[in-house]
N, C-alpha and C. Protein backbone atom coordinates (compact mmCIF):
# COMPACT_ATOMS: atom_id res chain seq x y z
N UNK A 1 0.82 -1.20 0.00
CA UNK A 1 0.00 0.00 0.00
C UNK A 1 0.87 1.26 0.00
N UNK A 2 2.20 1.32 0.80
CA UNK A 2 3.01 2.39 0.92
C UNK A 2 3.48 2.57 -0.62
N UNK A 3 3.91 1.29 -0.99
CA UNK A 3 4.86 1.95 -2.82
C UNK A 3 3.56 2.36 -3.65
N UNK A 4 2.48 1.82 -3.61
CA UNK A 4 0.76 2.49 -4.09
C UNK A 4 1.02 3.81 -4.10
N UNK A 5 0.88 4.58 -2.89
CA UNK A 5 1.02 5.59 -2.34
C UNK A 5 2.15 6.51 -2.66
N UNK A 6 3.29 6.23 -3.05
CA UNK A 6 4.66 6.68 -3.63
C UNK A 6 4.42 6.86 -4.75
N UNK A 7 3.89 5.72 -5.48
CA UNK A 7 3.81 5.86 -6.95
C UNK A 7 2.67 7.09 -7.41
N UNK A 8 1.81 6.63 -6.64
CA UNK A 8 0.75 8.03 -6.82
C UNK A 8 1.31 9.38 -6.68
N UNK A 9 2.30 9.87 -5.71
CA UNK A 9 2.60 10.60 -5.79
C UNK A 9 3.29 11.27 -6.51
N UNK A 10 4.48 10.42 -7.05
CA UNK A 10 5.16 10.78 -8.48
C UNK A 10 4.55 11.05 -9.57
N UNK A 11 2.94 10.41 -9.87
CA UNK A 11 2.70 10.58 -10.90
C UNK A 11 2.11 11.80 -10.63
N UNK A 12 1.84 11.95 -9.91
CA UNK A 12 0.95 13.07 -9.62
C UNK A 12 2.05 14.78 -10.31
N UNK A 13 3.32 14.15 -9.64
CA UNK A 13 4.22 15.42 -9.34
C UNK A 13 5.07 15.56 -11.15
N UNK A 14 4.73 14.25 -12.06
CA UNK A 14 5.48 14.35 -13.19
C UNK A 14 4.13 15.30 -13.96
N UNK A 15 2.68 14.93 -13.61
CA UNK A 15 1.77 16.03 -14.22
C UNK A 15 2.35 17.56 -14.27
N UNK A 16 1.92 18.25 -15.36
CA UNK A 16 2.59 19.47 -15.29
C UNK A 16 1.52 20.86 -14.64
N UNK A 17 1.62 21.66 -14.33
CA UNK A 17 0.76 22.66 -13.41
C UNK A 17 0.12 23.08 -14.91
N UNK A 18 0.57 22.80 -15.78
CA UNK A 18 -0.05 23.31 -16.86
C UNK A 18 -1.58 22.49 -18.31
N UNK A 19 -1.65 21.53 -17.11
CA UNK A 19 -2.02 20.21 -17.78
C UNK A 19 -3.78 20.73 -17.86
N UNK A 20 -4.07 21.04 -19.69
CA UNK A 20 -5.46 21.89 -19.54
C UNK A 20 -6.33 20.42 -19.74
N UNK A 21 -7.24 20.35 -20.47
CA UNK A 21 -8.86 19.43 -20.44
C UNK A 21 -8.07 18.23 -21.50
N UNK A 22 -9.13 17.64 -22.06
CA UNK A 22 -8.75 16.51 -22.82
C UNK A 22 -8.11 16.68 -24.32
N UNK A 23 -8.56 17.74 -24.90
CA UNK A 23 -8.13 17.69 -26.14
C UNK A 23 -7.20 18.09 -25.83
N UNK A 24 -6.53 17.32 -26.88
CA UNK A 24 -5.10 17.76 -27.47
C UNK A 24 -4.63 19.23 -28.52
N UNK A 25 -3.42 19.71 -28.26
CA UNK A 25 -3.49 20.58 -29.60
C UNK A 25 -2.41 20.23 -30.08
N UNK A 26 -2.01 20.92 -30.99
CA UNK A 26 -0.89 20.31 -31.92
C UNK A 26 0.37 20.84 -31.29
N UNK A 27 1.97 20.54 -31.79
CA UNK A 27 2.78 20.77 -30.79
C UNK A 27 3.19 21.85 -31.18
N UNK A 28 2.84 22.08 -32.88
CA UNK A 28 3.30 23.78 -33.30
C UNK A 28 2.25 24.90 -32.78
N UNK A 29 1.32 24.86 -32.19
CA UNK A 29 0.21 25.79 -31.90
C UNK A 29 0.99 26.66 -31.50
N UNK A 30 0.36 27.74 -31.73
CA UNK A 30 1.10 29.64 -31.15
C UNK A 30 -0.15 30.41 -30.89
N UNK A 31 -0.34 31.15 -30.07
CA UNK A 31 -1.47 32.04 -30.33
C UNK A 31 -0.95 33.37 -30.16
N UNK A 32 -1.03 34.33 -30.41
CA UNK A 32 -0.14 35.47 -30.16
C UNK A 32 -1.27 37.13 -30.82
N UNK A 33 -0.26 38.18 -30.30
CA UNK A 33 -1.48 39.38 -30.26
C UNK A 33 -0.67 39.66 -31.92
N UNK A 34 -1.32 39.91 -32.95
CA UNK A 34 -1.03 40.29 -34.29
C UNK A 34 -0.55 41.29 -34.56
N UNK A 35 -1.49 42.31 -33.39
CA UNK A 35 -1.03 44.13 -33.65
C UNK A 35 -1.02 44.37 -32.55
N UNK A 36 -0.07 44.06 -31.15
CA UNK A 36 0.16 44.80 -30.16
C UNK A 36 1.42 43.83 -29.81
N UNK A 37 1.93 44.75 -29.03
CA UNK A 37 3.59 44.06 -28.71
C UNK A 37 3.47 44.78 -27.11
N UNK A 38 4.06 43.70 -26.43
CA UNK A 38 4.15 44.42 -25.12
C UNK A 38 4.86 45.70 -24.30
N UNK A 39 3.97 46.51 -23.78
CA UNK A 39 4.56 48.06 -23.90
C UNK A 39 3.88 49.04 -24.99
N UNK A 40 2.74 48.51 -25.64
CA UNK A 40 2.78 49.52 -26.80
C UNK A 40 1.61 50.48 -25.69
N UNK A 41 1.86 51.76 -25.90
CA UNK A 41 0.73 53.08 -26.38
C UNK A 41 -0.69 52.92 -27.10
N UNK A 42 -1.56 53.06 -26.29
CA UNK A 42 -2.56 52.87 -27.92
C UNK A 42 -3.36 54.16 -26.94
N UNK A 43 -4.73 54.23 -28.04
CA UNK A 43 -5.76 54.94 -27.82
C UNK A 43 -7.09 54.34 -27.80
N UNK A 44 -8.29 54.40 -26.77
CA UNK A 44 -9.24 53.49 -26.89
C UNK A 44 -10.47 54.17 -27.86
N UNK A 45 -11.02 53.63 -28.48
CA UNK A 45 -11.22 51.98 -28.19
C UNK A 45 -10.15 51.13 -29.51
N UNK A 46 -9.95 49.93 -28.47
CA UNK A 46 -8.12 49.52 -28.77
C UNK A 46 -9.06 48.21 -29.49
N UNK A 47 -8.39 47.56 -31.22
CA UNK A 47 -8.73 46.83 -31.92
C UNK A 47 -7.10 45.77 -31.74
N UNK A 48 -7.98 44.40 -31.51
CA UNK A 48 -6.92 43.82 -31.06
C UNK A 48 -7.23 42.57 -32.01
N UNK A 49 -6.19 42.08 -32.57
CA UNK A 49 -6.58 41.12 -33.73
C UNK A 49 -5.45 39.80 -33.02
N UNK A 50 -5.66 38.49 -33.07
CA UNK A 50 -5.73 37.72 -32.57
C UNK A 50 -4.91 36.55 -33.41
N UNK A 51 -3.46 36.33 -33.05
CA UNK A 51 -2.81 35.84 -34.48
C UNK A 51 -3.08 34.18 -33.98
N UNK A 52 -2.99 32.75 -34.79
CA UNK A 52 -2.64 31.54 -34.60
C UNK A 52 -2.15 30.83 -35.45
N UNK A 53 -1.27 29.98 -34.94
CA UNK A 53 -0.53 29.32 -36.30
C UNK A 53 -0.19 28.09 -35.50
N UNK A 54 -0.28 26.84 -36.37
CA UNK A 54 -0.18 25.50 -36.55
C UNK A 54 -1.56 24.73 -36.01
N UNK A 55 -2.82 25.56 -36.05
CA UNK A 55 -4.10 25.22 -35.82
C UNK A 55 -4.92 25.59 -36.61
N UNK A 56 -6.52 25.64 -36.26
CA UNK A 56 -7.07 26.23 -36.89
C UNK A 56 -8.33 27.51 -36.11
N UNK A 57 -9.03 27.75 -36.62
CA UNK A 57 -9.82 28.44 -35.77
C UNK A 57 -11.26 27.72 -36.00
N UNK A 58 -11.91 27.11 -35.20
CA UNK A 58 -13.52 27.18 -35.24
C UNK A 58 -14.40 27.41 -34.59
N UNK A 59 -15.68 27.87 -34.71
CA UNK A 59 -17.07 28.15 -33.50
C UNK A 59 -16.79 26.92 -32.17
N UNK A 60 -17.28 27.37 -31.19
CA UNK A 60 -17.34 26.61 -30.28
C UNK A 60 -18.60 25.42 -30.61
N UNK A 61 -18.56 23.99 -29.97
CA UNK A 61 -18.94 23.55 -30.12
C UNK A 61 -18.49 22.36 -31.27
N UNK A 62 -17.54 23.34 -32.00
CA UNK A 62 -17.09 22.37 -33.39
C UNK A 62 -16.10 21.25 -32.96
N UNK A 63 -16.30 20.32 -32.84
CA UNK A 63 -15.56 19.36 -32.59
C UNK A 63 -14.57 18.74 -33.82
N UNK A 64 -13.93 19.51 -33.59
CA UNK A 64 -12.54 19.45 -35.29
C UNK A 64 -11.22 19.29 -34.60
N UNK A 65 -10.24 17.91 -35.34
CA UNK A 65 -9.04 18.15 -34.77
C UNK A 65 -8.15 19.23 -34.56
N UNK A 66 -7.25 19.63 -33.96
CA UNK A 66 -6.13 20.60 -34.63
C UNK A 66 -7.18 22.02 -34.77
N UNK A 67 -8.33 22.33 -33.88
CA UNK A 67 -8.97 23.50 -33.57
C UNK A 67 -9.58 24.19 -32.82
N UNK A 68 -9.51 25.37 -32.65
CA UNK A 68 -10.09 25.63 -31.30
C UNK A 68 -10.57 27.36 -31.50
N UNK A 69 -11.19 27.78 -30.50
CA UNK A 69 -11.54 29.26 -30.78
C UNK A 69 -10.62 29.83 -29.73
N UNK A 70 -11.00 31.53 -30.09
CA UNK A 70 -10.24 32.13 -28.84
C UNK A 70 -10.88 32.76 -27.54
N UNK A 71 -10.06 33.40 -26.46
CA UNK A 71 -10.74 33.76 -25.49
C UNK A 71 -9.36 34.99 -25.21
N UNK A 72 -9.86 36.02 -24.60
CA UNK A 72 -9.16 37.04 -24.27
C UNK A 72 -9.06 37.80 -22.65
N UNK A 73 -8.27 37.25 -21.91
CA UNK A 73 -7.85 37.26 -20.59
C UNK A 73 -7.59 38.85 -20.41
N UNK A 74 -8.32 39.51 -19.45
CA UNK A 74 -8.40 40.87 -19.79
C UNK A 74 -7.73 41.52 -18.38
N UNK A 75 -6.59 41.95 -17.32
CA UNK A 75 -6.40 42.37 -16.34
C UNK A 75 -6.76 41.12 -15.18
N UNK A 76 -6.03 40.24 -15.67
CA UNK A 76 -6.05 39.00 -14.19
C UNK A 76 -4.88 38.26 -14.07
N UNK A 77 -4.67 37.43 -13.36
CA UNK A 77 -3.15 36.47 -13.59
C UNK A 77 -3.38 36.09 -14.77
N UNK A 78 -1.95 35.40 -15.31
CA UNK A 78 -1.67 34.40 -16.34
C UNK A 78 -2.82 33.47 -16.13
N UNK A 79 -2.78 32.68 -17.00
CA UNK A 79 -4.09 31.30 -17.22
C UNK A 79 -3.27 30.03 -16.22
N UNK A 80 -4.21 30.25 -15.79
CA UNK A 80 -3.92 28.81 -14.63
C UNK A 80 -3.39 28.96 -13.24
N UNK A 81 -2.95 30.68 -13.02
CA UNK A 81 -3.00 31.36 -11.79
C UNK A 81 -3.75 32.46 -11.17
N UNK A 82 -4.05 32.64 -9.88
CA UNK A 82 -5.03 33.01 -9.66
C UNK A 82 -6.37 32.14 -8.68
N UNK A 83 -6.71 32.64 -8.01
CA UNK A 83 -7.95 32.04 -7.21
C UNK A 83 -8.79 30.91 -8.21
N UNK A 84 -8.81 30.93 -9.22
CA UNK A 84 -9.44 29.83 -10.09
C UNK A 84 -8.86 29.10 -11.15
N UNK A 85 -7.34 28.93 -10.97
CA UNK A 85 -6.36 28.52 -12.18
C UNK A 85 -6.76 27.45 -12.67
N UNK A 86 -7.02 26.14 -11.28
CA UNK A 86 -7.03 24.96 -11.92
C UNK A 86 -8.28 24.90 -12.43
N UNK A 87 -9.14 25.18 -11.58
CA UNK A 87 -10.96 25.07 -12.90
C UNK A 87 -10.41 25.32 -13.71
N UNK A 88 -10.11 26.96 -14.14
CA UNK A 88 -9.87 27.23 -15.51
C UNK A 88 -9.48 26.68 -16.42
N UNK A 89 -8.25 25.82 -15.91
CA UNK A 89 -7.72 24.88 -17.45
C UNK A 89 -8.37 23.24 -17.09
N UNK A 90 -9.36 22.77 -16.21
CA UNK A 90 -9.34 21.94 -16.44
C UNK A 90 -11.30 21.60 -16.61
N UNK A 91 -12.06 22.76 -16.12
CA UNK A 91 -13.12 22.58 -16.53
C UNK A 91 -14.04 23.68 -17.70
N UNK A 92 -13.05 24.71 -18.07
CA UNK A 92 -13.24 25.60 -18.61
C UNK A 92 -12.99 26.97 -17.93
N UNK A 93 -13.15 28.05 -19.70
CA UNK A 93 -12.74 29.43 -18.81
C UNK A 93 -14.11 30.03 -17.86
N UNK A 94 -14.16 31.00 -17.13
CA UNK A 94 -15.78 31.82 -17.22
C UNK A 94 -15.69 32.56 -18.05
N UNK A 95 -16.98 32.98 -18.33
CA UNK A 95 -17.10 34.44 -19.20
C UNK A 95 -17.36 35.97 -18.07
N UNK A 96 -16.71 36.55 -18.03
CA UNK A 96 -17.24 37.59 -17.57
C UNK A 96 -16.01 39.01 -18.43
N UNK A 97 -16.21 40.18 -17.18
CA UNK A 97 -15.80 41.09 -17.97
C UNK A 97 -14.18 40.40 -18.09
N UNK A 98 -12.89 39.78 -17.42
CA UNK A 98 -12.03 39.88 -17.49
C UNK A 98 -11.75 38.60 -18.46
N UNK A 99 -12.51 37.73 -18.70
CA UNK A 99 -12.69 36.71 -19.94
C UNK A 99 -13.74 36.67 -20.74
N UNK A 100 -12.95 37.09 -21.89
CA UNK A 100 -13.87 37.04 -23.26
C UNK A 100 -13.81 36.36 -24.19
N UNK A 101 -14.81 35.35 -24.64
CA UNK A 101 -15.18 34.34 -25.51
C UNK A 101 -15.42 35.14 -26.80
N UNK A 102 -15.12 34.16 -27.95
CA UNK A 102 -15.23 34.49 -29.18
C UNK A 102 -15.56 33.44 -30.18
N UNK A 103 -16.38 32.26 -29.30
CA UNK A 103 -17.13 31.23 -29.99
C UNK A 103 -17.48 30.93 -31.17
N UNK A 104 -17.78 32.36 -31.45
CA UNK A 104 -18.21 32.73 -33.06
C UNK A 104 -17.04 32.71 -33.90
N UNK A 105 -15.94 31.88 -33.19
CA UNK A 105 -14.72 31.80 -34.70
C UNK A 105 -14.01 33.25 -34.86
N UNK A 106 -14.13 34.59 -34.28
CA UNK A 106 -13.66 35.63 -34.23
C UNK A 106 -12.60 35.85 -33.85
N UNK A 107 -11.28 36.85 -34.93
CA UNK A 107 -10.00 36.90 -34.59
C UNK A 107 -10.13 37.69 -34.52
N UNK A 108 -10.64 39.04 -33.86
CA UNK A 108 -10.46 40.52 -33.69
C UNK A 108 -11.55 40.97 -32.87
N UNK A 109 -10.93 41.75 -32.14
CA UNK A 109 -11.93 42.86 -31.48
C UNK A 109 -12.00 44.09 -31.10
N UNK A 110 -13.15 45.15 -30.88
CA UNK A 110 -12.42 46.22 -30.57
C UNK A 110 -13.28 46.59 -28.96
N UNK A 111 -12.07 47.08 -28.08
CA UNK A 111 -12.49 47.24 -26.98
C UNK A 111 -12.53 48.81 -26.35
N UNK A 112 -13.09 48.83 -25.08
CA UNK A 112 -13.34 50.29 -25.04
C UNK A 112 -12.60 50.10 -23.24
N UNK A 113 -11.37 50.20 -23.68
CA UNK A 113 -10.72 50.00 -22.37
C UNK A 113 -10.34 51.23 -21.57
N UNK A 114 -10.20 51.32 -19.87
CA UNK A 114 -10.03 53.33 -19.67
C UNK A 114 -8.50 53.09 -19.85
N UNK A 115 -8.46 54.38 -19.54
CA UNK A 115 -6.95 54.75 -19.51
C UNK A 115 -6.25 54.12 -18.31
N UNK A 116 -4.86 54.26 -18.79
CA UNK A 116 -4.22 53.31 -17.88
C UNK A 116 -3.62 51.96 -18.33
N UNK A 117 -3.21 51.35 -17.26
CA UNK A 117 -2.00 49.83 -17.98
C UNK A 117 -3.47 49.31 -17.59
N UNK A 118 -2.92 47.68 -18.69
CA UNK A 118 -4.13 46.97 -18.79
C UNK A 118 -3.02 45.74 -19.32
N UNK A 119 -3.57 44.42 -18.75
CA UNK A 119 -2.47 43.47 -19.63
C UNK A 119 -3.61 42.71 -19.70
N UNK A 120 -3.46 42.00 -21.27
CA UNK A 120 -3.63 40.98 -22.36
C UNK A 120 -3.47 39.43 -21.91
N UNK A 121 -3.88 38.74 -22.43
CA UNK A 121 -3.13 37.10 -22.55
C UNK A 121 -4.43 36.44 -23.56
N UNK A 122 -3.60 36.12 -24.74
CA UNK A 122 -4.58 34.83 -25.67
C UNK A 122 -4.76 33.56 -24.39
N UNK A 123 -5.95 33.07 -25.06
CA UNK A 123 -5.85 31.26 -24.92
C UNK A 123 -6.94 30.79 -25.62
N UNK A 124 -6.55 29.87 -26.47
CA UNK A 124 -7.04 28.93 -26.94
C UNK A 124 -7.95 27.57 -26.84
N UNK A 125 -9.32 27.68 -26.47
CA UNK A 125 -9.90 26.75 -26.15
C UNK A 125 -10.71 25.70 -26.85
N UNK A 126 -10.70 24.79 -26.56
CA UNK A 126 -11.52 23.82 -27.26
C UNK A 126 -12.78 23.86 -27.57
N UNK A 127 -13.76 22.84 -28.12
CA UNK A 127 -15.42 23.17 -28.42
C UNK A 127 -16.10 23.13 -27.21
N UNK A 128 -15.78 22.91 -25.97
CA UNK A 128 -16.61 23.15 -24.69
C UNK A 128 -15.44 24.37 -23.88
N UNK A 129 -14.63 25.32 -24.77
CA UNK A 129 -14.23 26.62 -23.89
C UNK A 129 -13.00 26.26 -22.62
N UNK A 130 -12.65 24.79 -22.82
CA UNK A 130 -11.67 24.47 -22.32
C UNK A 130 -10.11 24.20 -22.96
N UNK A 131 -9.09 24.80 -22.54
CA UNK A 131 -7.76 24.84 -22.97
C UNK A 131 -7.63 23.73 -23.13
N UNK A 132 -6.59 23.01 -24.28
CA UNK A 132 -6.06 22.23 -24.55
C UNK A 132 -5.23 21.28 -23.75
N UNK A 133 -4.96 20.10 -24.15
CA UNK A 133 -4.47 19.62 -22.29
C UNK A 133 -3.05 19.68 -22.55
N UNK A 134 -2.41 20.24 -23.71
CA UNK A 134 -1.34 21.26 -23.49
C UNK A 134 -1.40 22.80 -24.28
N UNK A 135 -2.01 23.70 -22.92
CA UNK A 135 -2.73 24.97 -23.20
C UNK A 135 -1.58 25.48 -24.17
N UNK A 136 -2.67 26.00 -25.26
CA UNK A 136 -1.79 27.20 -26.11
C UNK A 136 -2.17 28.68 -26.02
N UNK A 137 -1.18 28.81 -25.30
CA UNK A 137 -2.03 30.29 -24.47
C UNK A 137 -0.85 31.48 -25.47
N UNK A 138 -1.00 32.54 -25.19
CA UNK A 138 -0.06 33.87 -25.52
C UNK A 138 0.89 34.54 -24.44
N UNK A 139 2.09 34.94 -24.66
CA UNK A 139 2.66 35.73 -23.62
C UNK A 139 1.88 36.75 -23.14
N UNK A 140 1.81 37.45 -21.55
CA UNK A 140 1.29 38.05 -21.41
C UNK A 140 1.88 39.34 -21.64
N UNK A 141 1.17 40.52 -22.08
CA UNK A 141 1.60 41.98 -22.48
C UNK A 141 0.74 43.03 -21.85
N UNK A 142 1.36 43.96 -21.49
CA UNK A 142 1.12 45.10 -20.85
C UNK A 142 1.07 46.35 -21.63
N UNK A 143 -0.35 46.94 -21.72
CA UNK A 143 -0.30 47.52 -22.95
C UNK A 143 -0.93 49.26 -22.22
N UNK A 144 -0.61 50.42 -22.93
CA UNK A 144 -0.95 51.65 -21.76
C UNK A 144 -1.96 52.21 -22.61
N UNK A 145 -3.63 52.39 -22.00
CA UNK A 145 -4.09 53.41 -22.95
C UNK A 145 -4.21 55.00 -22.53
N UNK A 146 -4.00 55.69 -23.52
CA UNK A 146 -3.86 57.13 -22.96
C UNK A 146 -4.78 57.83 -23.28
């Protein structure tokens, strides 16, 4: 029962903190901001276009290999930290104001953010809004509106 117990634990500890829902994504996936780089200046309301490469993009719900829609992490921790990390990648994101769904297959948006720093983060979720069970998320960026 003790080596049971050992072994469980290792496996437990070789899982990665990053380990999102069931689907898979591909190992080239990228998701990244198209027209903002971290540090940029903008003016609101700020149009933020939504780059991905070695996937595809589809509506939620679409159950397609190698695809997923986006979601836009708006002023909170990175994905998977934070008071709700592990739900997040392992039963889905929420929607509210600081996560925004784009189900509808949408790579762009334009937001009406105040002035002030505000940081970004892509992620990529599957047809039930859950990250990949190796999340393809975006660096996070810190962006100032004036």
């Amino acid at each position: 029962m003790k080596h049971l117990a050992a072994i469980l634990a290792l496996t437990l500890l070789a899982v990665p903190a990053w380990a999102g829902g069931e689907t898979p994504s591909s190992p080239d996936a990228r998701v990244y901001f198209a027209n903002l780089s971290d540090g940029d200046a903008v003016s609101s309301p700020v149009t933020v276009v939504f780059g991905l490469s070695g996937m595809g993009v589809a509506p939620s719900g679409t159950e397609k290999e190698n695809t997923g829609h986006h979601h836009l992490l708006i002023d909170r921790p990175p994905l998977g930290e934070g008071e709700d990390g592990a739900d997040e990648l392992s039963n889905g994101l929420p929607a509210d104001d600081n996560h925004l769904h784009f189900g509808g297959g949408q790579t762009e948006v334009t937001l009406d953010l105040s002035p002030g720093q505000h940081t970004l983060q892509l992620v990529l979720g599957d047809y039930g809004h859950v990250p990949h069970s190796t999340p393809v998320v975006s660096d996070v960026i810190t962006i100032t509106v004036e």
